[in-house]
N, C-alpha and C. Protein backbone atom coordinates (compact mmCIF):
# COMPACT_ATOMS: atom_id res chain seq x y z
N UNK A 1 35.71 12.34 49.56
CA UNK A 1 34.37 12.27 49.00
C UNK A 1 33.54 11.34 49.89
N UNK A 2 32.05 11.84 50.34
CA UNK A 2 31.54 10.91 51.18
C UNK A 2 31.21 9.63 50.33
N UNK A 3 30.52 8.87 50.85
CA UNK A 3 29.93 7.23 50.21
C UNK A 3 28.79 7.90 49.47
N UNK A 4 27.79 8.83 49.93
CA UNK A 4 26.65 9.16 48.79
C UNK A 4 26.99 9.80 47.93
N UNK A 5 28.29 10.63 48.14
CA UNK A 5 28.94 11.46 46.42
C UNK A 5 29.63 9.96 46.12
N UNK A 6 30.31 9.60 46.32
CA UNK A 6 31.23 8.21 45.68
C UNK A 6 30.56 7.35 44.89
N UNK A 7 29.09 7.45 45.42
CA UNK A 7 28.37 6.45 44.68
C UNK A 7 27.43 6.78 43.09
N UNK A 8 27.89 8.11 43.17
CA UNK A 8 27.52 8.51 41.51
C UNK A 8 28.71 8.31 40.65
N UNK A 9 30.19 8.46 41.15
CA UNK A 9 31.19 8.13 40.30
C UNK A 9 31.02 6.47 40.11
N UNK A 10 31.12 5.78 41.26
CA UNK A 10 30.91 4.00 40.91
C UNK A 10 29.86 3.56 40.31
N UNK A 11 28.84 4.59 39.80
CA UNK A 11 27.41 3.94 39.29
C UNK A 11 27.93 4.60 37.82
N UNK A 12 28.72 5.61 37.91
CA UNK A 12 29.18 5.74 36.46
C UNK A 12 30.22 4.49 36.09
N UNK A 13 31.35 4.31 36.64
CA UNK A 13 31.90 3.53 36.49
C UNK A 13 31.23 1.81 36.30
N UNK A 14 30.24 1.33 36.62
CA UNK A 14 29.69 0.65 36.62
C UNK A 14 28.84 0.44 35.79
N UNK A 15 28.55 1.17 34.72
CA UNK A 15 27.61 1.50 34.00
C UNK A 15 28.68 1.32 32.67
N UNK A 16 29.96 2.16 32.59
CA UNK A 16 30.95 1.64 31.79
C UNK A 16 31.14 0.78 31.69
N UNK A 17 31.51 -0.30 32.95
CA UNK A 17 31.77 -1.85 32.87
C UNK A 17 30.81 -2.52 31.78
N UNK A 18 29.25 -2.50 32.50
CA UNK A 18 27.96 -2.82 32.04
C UNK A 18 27.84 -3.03 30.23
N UNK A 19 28.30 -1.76 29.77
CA UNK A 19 27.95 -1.06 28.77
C UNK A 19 29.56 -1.91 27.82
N UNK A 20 30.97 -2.28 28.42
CA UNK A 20 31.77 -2.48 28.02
C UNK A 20 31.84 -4.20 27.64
N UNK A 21 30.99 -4.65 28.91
CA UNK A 21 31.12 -6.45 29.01
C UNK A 21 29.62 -6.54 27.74
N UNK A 22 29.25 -6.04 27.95
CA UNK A 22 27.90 -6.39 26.69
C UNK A 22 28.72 -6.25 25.47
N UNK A 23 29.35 -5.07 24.95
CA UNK A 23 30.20 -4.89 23.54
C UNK A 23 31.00 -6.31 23.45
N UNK A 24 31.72 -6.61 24.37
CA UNK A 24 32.91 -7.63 24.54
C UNK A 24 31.87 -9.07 24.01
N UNK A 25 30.88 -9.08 24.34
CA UNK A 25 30.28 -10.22 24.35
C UNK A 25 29.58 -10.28 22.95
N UNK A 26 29.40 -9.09 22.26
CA UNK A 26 28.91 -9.35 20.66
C UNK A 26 30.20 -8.79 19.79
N UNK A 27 31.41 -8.70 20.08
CA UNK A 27 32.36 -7.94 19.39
C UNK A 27 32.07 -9.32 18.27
N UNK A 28 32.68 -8.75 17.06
CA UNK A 28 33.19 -9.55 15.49
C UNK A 28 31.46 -9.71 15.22
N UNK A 29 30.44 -9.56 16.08
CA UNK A 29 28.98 -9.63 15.20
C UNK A 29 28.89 -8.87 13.97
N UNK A 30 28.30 -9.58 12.96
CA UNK A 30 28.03 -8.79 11.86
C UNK A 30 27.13 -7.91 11.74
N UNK A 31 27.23 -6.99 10.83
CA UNK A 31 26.08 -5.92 10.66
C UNK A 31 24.67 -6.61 10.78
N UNK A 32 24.86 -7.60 10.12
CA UNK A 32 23.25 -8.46 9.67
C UNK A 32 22.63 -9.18 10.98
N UNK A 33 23.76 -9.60 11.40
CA UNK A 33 23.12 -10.40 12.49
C UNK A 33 23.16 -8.66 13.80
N UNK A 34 23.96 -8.13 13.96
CA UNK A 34 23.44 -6.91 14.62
C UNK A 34 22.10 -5.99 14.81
N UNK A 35 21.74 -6.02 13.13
CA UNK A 35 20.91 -5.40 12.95
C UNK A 35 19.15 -6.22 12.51
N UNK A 36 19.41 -7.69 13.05
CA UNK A 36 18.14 -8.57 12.81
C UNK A 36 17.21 -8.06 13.76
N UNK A 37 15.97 -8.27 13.71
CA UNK A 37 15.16 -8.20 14.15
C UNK A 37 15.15 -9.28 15.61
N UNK A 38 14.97 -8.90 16.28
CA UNK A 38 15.02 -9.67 17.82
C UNK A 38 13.68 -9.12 18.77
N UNK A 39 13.69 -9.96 20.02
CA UNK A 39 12.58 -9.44 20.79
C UNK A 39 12.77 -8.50 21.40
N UNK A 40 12.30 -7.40 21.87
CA UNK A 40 12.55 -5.96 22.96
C UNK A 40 11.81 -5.15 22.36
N UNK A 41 11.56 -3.78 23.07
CA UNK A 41 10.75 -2.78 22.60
C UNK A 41 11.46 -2.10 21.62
N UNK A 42 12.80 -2.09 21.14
CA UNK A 42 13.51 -1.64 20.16
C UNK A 42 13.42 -3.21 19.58
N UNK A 43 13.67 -3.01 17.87
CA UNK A 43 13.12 -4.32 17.13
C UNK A 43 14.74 -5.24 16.90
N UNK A 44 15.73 -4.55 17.08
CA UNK A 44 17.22 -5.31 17.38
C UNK A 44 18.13 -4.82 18.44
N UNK A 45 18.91 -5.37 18.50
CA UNK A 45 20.22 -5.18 19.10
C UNK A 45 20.95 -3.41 18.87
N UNK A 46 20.51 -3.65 17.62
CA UNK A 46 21.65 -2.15 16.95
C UNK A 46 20.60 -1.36 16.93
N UNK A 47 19.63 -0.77 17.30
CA UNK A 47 18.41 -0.45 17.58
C UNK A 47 18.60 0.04 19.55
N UNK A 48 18.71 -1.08 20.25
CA UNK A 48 18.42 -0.77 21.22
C UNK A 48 19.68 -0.24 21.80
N UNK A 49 20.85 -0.48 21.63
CA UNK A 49 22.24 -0.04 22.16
C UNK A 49 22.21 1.32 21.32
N UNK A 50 22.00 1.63 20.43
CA UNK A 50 22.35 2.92 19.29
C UNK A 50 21.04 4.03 20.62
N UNK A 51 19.97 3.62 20.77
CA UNK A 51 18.73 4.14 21.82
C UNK A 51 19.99 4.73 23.12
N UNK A 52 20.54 3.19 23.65
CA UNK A 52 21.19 3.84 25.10
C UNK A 52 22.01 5.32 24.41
N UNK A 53 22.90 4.94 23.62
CA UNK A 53 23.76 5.55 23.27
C UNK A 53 23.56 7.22 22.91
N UNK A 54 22.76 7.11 21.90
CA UNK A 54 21.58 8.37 21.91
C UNK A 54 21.17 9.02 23.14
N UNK A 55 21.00 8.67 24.38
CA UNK A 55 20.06 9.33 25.20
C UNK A 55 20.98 9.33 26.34
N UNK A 56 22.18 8.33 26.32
CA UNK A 56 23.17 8.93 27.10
C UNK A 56 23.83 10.65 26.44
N UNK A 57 24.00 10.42 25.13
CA UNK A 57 24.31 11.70 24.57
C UNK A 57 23.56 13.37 24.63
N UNK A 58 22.13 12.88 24.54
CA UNK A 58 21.19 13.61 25.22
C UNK A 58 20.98 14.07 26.60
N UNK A 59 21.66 13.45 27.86
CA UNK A 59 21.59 14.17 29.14
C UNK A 59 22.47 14.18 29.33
N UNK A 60 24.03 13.93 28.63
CA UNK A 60 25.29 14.30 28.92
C UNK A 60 25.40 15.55 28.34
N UNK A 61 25.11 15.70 27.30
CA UNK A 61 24.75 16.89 27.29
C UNK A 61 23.79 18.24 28.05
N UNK A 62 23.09 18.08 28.62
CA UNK A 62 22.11 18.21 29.53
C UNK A 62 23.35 18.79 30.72
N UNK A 63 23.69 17.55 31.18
CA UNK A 63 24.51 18.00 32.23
C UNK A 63 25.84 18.73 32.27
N UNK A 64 26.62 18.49 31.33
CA UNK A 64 27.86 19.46 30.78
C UNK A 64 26.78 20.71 30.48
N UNK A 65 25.93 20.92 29.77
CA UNK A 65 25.71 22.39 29.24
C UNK A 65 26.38 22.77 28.45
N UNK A 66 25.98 21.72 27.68
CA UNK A 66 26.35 21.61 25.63
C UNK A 66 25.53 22.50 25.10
N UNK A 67 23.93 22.67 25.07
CA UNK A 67 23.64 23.49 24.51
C UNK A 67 23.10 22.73 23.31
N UNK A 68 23.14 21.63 22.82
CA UNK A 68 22.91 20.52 21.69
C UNK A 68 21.46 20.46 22.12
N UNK A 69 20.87 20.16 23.02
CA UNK A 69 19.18 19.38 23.65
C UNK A 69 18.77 18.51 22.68
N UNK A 70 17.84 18.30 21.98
CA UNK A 70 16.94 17.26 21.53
C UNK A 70 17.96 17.19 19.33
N UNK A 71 18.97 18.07 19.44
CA UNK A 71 19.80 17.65 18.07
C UNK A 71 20.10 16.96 18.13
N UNK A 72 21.00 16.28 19.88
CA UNK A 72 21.52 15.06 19.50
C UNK A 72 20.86 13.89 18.79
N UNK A 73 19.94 13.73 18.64
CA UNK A 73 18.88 12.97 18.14
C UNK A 73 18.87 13.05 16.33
N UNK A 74 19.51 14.24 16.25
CA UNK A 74 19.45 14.05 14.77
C UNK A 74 20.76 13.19 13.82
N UNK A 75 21.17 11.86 14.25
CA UNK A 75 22.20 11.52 14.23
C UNK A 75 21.50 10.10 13.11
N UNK A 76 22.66 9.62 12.58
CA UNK A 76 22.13 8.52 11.86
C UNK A 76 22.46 6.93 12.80
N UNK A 77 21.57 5.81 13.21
CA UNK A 77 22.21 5.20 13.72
C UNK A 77 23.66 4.44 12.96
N UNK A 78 24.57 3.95 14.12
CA UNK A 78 25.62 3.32 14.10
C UNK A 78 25.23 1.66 13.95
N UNK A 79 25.59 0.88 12.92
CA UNK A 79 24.75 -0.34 12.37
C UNK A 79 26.40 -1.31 12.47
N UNK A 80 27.74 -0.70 13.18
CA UNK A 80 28.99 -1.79 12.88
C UNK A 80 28.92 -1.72 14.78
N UNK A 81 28.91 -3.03 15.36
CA UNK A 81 29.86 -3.03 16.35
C UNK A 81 30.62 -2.07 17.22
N UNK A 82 31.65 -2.45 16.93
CA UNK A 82 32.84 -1.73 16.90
C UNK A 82 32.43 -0.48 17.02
N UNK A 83 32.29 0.13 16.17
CA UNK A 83 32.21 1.37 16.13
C UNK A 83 31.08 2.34 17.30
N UNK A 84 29.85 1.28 17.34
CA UNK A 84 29.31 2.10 18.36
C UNK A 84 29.70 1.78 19.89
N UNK A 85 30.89 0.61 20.32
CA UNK A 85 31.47 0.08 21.31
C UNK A 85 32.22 1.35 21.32
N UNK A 86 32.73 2.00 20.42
CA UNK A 86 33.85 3.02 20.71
C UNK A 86 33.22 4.22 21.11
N UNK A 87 31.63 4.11 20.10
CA UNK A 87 31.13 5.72 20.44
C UNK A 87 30.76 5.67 21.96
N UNK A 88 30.09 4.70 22.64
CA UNK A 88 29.54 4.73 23.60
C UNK A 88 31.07 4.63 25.17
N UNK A 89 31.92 4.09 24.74
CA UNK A 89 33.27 3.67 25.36
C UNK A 89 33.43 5.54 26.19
N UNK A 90 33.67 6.27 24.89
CA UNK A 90 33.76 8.03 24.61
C UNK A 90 32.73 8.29 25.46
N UNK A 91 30.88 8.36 25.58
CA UNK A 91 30.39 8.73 25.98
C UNK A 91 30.24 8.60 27.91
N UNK A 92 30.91 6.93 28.20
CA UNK A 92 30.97 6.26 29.57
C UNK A 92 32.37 7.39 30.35
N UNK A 93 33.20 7.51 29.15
CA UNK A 93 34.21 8.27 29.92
C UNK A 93 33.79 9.64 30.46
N UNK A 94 33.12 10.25 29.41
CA UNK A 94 32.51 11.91 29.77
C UNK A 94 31.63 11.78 31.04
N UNK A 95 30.67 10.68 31.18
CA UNK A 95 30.03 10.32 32.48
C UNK A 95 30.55 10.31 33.68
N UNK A 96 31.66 9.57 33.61
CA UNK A 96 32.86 8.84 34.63
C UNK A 96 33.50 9.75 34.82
N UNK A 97 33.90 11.17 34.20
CA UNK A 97 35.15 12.50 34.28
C UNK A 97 33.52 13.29 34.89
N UNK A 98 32.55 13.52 34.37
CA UNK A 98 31.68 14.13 35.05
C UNK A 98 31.30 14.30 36.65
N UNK A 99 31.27 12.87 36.84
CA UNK A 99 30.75 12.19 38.33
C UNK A 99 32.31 12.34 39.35
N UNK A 100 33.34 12.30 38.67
CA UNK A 100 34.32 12.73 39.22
C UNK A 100 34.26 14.07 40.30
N UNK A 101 35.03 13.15 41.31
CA UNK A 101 35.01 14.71 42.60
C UNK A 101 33.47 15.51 42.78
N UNK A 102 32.55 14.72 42.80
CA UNK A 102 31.16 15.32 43.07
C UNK A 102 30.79 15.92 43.78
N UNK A 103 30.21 17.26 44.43
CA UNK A 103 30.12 17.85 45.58
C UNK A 103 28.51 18.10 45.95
N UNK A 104 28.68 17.88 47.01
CA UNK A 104 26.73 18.49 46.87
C UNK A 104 26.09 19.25 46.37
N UNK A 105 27.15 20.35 46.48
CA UNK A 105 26.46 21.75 46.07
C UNK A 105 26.35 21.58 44.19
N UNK A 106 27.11 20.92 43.98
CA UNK A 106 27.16 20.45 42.16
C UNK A 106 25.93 19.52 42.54
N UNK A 107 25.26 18.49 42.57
CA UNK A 107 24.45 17.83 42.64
C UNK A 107 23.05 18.44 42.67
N UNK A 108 23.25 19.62 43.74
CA UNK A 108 22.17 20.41 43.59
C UNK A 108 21.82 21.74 42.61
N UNK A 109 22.97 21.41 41.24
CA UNK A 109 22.42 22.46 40.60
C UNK A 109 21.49 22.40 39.57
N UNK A 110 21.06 23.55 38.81
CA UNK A 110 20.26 22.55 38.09
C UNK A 110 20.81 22.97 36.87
N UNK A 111 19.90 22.15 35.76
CA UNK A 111 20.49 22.21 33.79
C UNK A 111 18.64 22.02 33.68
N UNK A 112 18.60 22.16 32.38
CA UNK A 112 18.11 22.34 31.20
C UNK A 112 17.51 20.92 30.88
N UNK A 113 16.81 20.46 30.23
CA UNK A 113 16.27 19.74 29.79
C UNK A 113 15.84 19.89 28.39
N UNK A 114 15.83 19.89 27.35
CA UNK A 114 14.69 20.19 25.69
C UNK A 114 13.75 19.22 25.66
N UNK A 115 12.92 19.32 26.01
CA UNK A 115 11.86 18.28 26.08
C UNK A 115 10.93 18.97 24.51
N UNK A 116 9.86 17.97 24.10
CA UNK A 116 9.04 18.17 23.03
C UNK A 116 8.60 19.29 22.96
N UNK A 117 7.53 19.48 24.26
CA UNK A 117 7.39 20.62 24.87
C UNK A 117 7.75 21.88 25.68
N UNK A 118 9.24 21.94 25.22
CA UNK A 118 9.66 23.33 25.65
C UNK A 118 10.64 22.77 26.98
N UNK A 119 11.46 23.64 27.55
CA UNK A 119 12.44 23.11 28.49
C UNK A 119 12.32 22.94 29.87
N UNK A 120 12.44 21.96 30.69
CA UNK A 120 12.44 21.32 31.97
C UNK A 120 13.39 21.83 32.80
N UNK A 121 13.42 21.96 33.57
CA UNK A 121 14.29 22.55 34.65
C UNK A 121 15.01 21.26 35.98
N UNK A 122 15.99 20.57 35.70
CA UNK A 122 15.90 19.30 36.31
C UNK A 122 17.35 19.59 37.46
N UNK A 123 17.79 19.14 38.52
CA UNK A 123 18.54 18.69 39.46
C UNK A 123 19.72 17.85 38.96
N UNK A 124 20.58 17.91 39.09
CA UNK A 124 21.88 17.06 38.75
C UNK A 124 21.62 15.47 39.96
N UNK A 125 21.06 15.99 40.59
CA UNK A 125 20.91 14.76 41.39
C UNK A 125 20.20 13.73 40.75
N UNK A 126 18.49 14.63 40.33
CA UNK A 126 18.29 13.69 39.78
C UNK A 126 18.04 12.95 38.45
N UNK A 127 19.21 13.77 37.10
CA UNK A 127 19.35 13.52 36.02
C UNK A 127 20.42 12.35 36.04
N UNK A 128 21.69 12.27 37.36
CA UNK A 128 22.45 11.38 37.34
C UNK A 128 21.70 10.00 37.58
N UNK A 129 21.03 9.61 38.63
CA UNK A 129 20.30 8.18 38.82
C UNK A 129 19.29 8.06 37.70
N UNK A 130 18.63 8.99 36.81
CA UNK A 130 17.60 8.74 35.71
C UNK A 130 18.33 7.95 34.90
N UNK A 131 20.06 8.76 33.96
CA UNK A 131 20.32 8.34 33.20
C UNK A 131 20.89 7.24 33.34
N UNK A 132 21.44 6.30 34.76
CA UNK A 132 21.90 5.33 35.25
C UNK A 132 20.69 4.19 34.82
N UNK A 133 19.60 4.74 35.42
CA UNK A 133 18.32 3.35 35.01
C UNK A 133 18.14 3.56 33.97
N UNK A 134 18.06 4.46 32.88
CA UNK A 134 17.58 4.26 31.69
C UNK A 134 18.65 3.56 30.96
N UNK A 135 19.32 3.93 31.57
CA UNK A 135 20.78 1.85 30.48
C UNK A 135 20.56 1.12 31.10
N UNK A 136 20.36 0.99 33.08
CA UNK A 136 20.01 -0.63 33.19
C UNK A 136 18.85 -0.90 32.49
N UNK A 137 17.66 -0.22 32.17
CA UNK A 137 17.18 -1.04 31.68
C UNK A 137 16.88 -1.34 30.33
N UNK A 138 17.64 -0.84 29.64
CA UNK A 138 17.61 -1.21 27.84
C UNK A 138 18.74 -1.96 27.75
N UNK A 139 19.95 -2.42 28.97
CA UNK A 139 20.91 -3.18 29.07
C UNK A 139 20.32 -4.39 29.03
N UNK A 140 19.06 -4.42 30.01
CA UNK A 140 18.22 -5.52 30.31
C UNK A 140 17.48 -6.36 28.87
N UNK A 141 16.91 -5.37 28.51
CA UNK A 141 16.53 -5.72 27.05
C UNK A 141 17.61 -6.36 25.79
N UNK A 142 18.85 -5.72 26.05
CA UNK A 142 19.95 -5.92 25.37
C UNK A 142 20.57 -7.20 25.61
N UNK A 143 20.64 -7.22 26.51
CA UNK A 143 20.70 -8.96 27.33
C UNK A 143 20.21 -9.56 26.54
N UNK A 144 18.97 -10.09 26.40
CA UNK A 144 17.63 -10.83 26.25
C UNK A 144 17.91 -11.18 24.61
N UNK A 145 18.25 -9.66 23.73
CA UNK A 145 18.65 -9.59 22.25
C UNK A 145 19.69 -10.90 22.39
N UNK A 146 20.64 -10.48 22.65
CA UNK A 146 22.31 -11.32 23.17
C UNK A 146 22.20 -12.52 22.97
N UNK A 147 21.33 -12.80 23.73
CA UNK A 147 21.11 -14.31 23.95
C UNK A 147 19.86 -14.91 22.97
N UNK A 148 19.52 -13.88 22.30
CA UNK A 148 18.49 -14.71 20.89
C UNK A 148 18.86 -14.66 19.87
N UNK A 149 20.62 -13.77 19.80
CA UNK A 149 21.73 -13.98 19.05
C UNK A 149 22.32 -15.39 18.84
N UNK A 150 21.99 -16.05 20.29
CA UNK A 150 22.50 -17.52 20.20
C UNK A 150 24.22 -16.96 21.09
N UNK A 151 24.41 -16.00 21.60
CA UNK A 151 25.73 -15.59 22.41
C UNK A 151 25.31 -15.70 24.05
N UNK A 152 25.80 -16.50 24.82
CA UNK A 152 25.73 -16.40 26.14
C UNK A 152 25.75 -14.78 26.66
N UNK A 153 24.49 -14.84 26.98
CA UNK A 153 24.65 -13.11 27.85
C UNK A 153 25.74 -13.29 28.87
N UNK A 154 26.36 -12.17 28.59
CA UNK A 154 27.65 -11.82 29.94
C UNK A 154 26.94 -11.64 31.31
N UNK A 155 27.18 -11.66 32.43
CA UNK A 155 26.85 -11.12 33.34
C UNK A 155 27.38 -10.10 33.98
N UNK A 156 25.98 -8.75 34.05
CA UNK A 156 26.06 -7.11 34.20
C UNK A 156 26.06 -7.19 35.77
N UNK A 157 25.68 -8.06 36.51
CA UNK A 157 25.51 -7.75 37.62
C UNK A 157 26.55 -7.38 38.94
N UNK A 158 27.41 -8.11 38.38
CA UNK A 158 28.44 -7.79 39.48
C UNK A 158 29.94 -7.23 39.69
N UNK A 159 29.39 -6.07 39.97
CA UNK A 159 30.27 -5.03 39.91
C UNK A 159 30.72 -4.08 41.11
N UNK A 160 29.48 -4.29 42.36
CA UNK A 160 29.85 -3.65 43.34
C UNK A 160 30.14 -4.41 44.42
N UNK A 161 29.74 -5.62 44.73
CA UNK A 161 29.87 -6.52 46.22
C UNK A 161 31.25 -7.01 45.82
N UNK A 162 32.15 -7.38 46.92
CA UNK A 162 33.32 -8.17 46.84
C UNK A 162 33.39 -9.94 46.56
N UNK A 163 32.16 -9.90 47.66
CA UNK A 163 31.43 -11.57 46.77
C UNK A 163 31.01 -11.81 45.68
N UNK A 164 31.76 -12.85 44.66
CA UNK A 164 31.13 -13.08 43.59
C UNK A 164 31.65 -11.86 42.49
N UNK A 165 32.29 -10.46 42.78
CA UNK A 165 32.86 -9.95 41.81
C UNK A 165 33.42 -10.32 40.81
N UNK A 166 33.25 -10.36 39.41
CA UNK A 166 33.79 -11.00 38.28
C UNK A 166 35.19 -10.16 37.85
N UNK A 167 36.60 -10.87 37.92
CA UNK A 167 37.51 -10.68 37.21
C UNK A 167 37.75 -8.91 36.44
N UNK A 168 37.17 -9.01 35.65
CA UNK A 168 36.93 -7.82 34.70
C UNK A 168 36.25 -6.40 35.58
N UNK A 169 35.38 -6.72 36.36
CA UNK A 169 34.97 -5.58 37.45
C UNK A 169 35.98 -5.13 38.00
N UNK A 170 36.94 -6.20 39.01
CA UNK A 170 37.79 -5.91 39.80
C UNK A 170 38.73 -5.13 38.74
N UNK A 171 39.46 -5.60 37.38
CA UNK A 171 40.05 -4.53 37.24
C UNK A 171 39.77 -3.41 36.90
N UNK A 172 38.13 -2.99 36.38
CA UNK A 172 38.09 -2.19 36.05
C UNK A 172 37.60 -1.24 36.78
N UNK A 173 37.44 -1.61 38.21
CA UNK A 173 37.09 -0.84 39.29
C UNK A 173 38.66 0.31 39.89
N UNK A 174 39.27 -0.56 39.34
CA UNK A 174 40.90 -0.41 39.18
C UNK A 174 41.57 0.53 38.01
N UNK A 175 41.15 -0.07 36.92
CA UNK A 175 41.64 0.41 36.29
C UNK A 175 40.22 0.76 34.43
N UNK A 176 39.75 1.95 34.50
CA UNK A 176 38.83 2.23 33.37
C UNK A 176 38.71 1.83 32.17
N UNK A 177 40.32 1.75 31.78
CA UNK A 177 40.48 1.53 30.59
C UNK A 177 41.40 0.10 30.20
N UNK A 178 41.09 -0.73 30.94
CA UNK A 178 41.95 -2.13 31.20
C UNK A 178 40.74 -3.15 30.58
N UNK A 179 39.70 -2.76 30.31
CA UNK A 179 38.42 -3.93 30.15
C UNK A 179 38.57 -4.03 28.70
């Protein structure tokens, strides 16, 4: 696999980490304190992770060619922890088995979109880097929650340089399901 296909599997994988060290860092939170009101454009924590979670489900679908489009949305949010650490855990893997063995000619095909207004016609190329920034940046926001939880935000950042790699990257650059 060249370095520009490799780098949609490690941005999946990285995105798992991301998505795994944030859970780790509010695990045993209570519903109440989960679901308080905090600063971000979503009004909590269980609000803005239940959002990633949702809309990862929405273009994973998209890109498998589920056939679901804008239903996934008809879901009730997930208000325990745990539980949406597991739903989203499920959704990082389908990403990570997706981005697996990537080929150009897969990159360049296209899927479906359900938009409000009727369906989009989008590139695998560039639904993979969309749905990558749209968790960094509600991760970002999620952070910010974290830490007005009164919980030291983890640090998302380092996951790809060998300098400064944190412990938990290295194995899970290693190993997926070791974090």
């Amino acid at each position: 696999m060249s370095h520009a296909l490799q780098s949609h599997f490690l941005a999946a994988q990285n995105n798992a980490w991301a998505n795994a060290t944030v859970y780790a860092a509010i695990r045993g939170m209570d519903a109440a304190a989960f679901t308080a009101t905090r600063p971000g454009f979503f009004p909590s924590l269980s609000k803005t992770l239940n959002h990633v979670y949702e809309v990862d489900l929405y273009y994973l679908d998209a890109l498998e060619n589920g056939g679901k489009g804008r239903a996934v949305f008809d879901r009730t949010d997930i208000t325990e922890v745990d539980a949406l650490a597991a739903a989203q855990a499920q959704v990082d893997a389908r990403l990570i088995a997706f981005c697996t063995d990537m080929t150009e000619a897969r990159l360049a095909e296209h899927r479906m979109t359900d938009r409000r207004d009727g369906q989009v016609r989008e590139t695998i190329a560039d639904l993979l880097p969309h749905l990558i920034q749209h968790q960094i940046h509600h991760r970002g926001q999620a952070h910010v929650q974290v830490q007005d939880a009164g919980i030291a935000p983890p640090q998302l950042d380092d996951f790809y340089l060998t300098f400064g790699r944190v412990p938990s990257a290295v194995d899970y650059r290693s190993s997926p399901t070791d974090i």
